[in-house]
Protein backbone atom coordinates (compact mmCIF):
# COMPACT_ATOMS: atom_id res chain seq x y z
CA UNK A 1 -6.19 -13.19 26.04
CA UNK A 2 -7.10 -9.65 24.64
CA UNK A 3 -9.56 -9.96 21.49
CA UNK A 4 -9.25 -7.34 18.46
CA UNK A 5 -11.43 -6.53 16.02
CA UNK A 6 -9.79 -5.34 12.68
CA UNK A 7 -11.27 -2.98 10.14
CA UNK A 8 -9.74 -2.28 6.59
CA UNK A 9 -10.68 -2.45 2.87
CA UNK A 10 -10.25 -5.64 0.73
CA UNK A 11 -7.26 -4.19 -0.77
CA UNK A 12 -4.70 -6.62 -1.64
CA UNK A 13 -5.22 -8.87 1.66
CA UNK A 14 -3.18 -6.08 3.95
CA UNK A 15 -5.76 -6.26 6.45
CA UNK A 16 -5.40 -9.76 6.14
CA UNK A 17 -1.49 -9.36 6.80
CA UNK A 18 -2.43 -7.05 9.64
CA UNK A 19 -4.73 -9.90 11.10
CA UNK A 20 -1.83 -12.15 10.54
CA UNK A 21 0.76 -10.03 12.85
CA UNK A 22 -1.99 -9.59 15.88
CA UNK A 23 -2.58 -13.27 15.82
CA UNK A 24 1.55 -13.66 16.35
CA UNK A 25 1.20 -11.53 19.11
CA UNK A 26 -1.18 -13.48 20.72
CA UNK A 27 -4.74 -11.25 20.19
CA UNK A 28 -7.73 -13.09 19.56
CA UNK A 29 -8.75 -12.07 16.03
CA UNK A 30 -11.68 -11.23 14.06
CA UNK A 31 -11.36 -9.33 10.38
CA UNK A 32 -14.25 -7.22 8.67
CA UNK A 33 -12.68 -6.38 5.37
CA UNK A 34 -15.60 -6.87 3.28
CA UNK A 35 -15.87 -3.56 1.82
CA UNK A 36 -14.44 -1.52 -0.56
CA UNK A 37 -13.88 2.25 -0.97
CA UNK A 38 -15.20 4.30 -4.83
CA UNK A 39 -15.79 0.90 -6.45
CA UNK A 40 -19.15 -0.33 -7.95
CA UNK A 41 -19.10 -3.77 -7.42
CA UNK A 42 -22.08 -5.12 -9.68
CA UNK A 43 -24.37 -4.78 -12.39
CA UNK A 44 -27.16 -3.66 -10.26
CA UNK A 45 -25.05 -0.83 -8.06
CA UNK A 46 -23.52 -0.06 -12.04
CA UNK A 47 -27.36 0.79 -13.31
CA UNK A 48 -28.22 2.90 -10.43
CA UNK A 49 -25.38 4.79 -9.90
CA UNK A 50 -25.09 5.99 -13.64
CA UNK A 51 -29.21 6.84 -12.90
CA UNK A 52 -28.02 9.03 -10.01
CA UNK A 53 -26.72 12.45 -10.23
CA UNK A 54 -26.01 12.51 -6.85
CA UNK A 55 -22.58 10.02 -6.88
CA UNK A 56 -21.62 11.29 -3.15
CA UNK A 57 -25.34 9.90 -1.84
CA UNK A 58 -25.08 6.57 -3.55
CA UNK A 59 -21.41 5.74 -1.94
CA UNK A 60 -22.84 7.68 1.22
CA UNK A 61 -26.13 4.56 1.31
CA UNK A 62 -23.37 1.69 0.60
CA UNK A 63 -21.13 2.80 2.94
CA UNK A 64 -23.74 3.09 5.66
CA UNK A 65 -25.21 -0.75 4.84
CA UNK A 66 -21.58 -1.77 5.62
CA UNK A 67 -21.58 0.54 9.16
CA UNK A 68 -24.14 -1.23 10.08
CA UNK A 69 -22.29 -4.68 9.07
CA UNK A 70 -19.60 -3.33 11.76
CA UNK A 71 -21.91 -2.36 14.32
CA UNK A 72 -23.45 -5.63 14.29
CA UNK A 73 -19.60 -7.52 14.10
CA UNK A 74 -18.60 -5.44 17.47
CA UNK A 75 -21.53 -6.30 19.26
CA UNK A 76 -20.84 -9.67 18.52
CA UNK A 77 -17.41 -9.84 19.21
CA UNK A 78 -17.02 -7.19 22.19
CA UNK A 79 -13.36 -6.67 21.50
CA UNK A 80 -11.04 -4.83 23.87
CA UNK A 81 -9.27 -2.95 20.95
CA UNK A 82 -10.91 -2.18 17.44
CA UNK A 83 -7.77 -1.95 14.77
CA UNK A 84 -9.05 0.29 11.87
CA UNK A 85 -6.77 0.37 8.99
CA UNK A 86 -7.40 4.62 6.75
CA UNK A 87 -10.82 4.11 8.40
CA UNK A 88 -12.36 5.50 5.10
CA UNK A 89 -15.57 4.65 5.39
CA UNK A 90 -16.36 4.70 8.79
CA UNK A 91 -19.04 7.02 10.18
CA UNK A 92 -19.00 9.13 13.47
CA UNK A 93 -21.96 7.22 14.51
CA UNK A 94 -19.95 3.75 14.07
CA UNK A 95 -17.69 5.20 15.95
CA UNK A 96 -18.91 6.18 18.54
CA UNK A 97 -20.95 3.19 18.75
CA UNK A 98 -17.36 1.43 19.28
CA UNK A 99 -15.43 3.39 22.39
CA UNK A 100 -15.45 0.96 24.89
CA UNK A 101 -12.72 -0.59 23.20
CA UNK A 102 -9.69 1.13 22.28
CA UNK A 103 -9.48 2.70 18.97
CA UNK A 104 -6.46 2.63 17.17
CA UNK A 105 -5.99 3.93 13.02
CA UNK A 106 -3.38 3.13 11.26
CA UNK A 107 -3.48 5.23 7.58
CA UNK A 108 -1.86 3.72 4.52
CA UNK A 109 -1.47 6.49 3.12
CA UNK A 110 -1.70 10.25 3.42
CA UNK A 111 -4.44 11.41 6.06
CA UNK A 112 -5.04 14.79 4.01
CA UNK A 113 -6.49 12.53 1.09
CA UNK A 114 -9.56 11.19 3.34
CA UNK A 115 -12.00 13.49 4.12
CA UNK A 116 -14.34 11.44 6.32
CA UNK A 117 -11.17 9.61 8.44
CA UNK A 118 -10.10 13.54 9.19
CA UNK A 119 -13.45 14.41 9.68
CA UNK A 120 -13.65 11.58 12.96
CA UNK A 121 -10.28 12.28 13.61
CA UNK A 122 -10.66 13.51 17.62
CA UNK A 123 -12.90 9.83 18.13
CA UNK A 124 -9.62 7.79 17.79
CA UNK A 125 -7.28 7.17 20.70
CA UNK A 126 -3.89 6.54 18.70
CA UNK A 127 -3.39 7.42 15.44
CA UNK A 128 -0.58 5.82 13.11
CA UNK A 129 0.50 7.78 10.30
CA UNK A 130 1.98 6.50 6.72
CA UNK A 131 3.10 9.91 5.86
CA UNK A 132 5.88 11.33 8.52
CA UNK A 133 5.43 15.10 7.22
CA UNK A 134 1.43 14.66 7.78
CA UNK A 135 1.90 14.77 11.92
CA UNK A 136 3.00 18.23 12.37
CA UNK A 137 0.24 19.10 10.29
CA UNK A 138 -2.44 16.78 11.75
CA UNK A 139 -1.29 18.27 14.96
CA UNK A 140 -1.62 22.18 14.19
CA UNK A 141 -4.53 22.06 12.37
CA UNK A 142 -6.86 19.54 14.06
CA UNK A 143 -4.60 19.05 17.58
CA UNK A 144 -4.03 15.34 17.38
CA UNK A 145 -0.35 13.97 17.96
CA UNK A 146 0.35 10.95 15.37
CA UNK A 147 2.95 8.54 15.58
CA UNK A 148 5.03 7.91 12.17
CA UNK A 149 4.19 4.11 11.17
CA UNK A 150 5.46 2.95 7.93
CA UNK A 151 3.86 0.15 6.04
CA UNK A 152 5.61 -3.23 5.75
CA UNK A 153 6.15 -6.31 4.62
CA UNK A 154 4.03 -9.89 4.95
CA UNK A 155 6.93 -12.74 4.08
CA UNK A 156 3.93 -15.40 4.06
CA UNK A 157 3.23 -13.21 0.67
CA UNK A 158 6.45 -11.62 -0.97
CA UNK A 159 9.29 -13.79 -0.81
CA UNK A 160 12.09 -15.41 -2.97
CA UNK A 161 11.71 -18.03 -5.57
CA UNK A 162 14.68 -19.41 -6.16
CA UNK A 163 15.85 -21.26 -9.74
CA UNK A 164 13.38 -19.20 -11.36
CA UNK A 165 14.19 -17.79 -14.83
CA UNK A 166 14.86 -14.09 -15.11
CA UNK A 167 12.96 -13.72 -18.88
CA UNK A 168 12.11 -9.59 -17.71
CA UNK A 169 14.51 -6.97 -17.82
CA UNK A 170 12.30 -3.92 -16.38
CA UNK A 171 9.37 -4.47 -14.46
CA UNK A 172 6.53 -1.57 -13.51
CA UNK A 173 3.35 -2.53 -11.56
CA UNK A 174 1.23 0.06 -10.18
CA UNK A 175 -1.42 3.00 -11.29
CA UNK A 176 -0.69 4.28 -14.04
CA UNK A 177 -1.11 8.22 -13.28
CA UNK A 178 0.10 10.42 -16.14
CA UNK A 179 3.46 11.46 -14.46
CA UNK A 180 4.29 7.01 -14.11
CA UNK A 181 3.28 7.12 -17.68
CA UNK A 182 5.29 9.90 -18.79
CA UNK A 183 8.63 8.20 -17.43
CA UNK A 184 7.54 4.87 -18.46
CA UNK A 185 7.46 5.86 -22.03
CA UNK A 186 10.38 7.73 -22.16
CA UNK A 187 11.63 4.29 -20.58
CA UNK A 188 10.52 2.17 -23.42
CA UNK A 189 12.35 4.45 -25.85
CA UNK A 190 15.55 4.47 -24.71
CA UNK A 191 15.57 0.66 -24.11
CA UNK A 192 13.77 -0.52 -27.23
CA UNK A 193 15.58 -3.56 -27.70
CA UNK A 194 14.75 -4.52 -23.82
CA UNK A 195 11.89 -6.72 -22.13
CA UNK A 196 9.57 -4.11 -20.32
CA UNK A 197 6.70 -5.31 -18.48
CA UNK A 198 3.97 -3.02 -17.42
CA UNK A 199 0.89 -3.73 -15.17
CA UNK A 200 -1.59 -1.04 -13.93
CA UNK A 201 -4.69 0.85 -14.70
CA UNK A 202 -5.10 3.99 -16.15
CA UNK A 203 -6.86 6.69 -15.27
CA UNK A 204 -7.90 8.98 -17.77
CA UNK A 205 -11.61 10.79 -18.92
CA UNK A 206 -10.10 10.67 -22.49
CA UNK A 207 -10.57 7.35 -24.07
CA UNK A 208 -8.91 8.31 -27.01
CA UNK A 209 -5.68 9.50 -24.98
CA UNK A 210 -6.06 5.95 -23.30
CA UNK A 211 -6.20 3.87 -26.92
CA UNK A 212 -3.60 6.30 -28.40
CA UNK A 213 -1.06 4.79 -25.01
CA UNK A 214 -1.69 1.47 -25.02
CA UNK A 215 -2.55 0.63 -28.18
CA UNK A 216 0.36 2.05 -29.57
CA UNK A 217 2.53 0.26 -26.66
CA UNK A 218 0.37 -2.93 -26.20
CA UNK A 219 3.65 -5.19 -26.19
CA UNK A 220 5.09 -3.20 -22.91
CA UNK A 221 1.44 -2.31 -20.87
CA UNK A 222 -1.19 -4.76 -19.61
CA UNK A 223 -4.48 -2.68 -18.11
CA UNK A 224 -5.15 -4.60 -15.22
CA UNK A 225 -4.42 -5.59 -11.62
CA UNK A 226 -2.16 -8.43 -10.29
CA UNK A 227 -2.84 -10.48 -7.13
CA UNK A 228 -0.27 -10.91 -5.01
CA UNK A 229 0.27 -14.51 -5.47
CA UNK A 230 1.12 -13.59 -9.29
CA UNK A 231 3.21 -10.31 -8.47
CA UNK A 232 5.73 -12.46 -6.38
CA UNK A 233 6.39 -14.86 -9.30
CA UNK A 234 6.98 -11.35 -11.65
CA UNK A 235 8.59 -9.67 -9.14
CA UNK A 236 11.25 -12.90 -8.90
CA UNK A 237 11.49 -13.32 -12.89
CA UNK A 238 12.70 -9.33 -13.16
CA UNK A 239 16.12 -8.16 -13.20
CA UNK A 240 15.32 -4.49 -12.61
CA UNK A 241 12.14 -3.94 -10.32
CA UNK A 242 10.83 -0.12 -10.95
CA UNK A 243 9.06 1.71 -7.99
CA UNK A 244 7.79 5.31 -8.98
CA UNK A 245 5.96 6.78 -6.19
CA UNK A 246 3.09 9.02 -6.47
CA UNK A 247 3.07 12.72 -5.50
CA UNK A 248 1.30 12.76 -2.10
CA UNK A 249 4.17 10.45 -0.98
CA UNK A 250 7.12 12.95 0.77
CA UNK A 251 8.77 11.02 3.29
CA UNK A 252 6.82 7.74 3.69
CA UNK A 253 7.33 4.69 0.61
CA UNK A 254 4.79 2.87 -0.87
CA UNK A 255 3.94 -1.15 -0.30
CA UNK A 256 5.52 -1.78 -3.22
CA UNK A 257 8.99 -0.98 -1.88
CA UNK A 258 8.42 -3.51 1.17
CA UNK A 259 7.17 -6.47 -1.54
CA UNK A 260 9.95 -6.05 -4.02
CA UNK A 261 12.63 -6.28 -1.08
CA UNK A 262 10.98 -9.15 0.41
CA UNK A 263 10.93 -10.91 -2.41
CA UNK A 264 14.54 -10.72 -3.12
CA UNK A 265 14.33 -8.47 -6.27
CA UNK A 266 16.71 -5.41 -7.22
CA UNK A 267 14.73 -2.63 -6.78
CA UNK A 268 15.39 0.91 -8.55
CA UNK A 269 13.25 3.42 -6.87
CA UNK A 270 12.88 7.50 -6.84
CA UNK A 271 14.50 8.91 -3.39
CA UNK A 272 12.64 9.38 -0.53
CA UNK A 273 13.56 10.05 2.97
CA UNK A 274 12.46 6.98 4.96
CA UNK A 275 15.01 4.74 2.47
CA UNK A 276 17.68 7.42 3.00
CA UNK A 277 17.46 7.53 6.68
CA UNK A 278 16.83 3.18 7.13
CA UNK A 279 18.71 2.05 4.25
CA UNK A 280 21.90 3.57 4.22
CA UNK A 281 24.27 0.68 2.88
CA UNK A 282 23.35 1.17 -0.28
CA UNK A 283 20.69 -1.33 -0.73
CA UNK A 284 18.55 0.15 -2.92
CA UNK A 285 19.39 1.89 -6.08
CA UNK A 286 18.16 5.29 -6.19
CA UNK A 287 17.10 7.63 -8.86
CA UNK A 288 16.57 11.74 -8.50
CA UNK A 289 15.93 12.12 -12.35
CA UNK A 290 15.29 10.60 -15.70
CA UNK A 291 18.91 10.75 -16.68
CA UNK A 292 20.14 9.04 -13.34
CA UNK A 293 17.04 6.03 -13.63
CA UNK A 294 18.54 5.68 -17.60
CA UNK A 295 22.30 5.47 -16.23
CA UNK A 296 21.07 3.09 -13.24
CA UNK A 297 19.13 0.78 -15.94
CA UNK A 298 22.32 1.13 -18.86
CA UNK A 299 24.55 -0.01 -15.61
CA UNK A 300 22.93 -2.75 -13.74
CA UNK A 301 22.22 -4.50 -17.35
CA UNK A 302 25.22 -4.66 -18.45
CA UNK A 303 26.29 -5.97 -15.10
CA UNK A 304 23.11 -7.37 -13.37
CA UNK A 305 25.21 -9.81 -11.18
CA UNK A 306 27.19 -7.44 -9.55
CA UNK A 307 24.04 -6.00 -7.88
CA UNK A 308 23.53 -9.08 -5.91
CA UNK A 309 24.59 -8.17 -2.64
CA UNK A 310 22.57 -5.14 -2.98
CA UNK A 311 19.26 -6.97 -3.66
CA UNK A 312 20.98 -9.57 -0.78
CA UNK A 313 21.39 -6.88 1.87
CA UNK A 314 18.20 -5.34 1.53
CA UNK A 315 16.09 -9.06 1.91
CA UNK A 316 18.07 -9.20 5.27
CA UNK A 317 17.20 -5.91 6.60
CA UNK A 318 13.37 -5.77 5.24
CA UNK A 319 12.34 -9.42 6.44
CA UNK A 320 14.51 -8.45 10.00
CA UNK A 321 13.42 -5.25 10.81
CA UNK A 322 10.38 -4.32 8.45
CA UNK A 323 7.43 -6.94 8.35
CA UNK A 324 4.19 -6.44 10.08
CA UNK A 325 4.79 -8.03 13.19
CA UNK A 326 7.39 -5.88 13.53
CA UNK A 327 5.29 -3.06 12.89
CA UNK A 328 2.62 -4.51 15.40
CA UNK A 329 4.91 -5.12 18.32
CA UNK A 330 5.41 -0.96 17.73
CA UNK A 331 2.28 0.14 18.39
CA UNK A 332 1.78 -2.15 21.15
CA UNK A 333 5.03 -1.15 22.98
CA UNK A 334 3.85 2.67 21.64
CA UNK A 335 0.21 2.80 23.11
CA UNK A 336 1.48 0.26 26.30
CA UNK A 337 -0.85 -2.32 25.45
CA UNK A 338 -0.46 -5.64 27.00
CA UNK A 339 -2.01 -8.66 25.27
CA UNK A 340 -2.32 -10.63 28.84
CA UNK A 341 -4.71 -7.25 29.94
């Protein structure tokens, strides 16, 4: 039985669901998801790095302490494949350090937005793109073909909750980058009389900009993150599930669209080309402007059970043909990798 060592951020356990799929398909597995990208995890790395005017050099040391974490785990484990999941903080030397196994990266989102993963790019032998229009361009500019892979959804995580009281009638959870907010507001005033629920952080230099938002709107935004164990109970108490993708996305959708579905929610969501190529039934309502998300909310309100099948048909199709071991089975059949060697 092959064993596989997996690499990826603790970021909402989807290494963890990644582990979860290889394990299905019968790999021996070992996770190292112990570190994080840009975050400053405790008072002591908080002091120096506001002491340092060199940010790039202190992320630079931590990221190294946790190459040598992975050196150490591969020695350990000698796996026959190494999974590394946007492979953000990974050095050439770690890499290197790693090809007797097979190297495969799968990006969760857009390769152009991670300098050091494009960097190492020619040290990988299979790359797995999130972003469809990034593989002609990975492929002209540094000559490495990519294979379109879009995320997914773990059903041990997202799924329905039946008899569950529907006490939210528009439901946003994500960053909250000034374009999300922009729409989100505009939201809240046309539906004044409606319960909006908003979960995310914002990002902004300006703290007065970020007290004049949400202090103004405290009732509708909550600054903070949700775990996936509590985002499944939201996601099941909404009527209208909002997904508002951010700009680097062209083609490929975000995590959130795989969750919502999964959990059996009606999902409103911007257009994108992977849900008008796979999801042509009509399972997910679709917005291409303001006016057209306002008309989509005004409808489905005033008629939420009619929507059902919707919401119905597009549980079937994302728990049948989009979950991780689906997505898993892929790249095995893609890079012909048997699990029995």
């Amino acid at each position: 039985m092959r064993k596989i060592l997996i690499v990826g951020p603790l970021f909402y356990g989807y290494s963890k669901s990644v582990a979860r799929a290889f394990e299905k398909n019968g790999f021996i597995v070992e996770l190292f998801d112990d570190w994080k990208e840009g975050t400053i995890e405790n008072l002591r790395e908080k002091i120096v790095y506001n002491l340092t005017s060199d940010k790039e050099t202190f992320f630079n040391t931590k990221y190294e302490k946790y190459n040598v974490q992975i050196r150490k785990r591969y020695a350990e484990v000698k796996p026959d494949m190494v999974f590394i999941i946007r492979g953000a903080i990974l050095t050439k030397e770690t890499l290197l350090f790693m090809k007797q196994s097979r190297l495969v990266l799968w990006m969760m989102d857009s390769i152009f937005t991670v300098k050091r993963t494009l960097d190492n790019i020619g040290l990988y032998d299979h790359v797995f793109l999130f972003e469809k229009e990034d593989i002609p361009l990975l492929k002209n500019q540094y000559h490495v073909a990519g294979h379109f892979l879009p995320l997914a959804l773990d059903e041990s995580v997202y799924f329905p909750i039946p008899s569950i009281e529907k006490d939210i009638d528009i439901l946003f959870v994500g960053n909250l980058y000034d374009k999300r907010v922009a729409l989100l507001n505009k939201l809240i005033e046309r539906f004044p009389d409606k319960t909006i629920r908003i979960y995310g952080v914002y990002f902004s230099r300006l703290r007065n900009i970020w007290r004049y938002l949400f202090r103004k709107d405290k009732k509708y935004y909550t600054n903070t993150t949700v775990s996936p164990e509590a985002l499944n109970v939201l996601y099941s108490k909404t009527r209208i599930c909002l997904n508002i993708h951010h700009n680097q996305s062209v083609y490929g959708v975000n995590q959130r669209f795989f969750e919502v579905a999964g959990a059996a929610a009606l999902q409103v969501c911007d257009r994108h080309g992977f849900i008008t190529d796979n999801f042509t039934g009509g399972e997910i309502v679709i917005f291409d402007s303001d006016e057209d998300l306002f008309r989509s909310v005004e409808n489905i309100l005033a008629d939420y059970d009619s929507y059902q099948p919707k919401t119905e048909a597009a549980y079937n199709k994302v728990t049948q043909q989009h979950t991780f071991n689906e997505r898993i089975n892929l790249i095995l059949k893609t890079i012909n990798y048997s699990v029995d060697g």
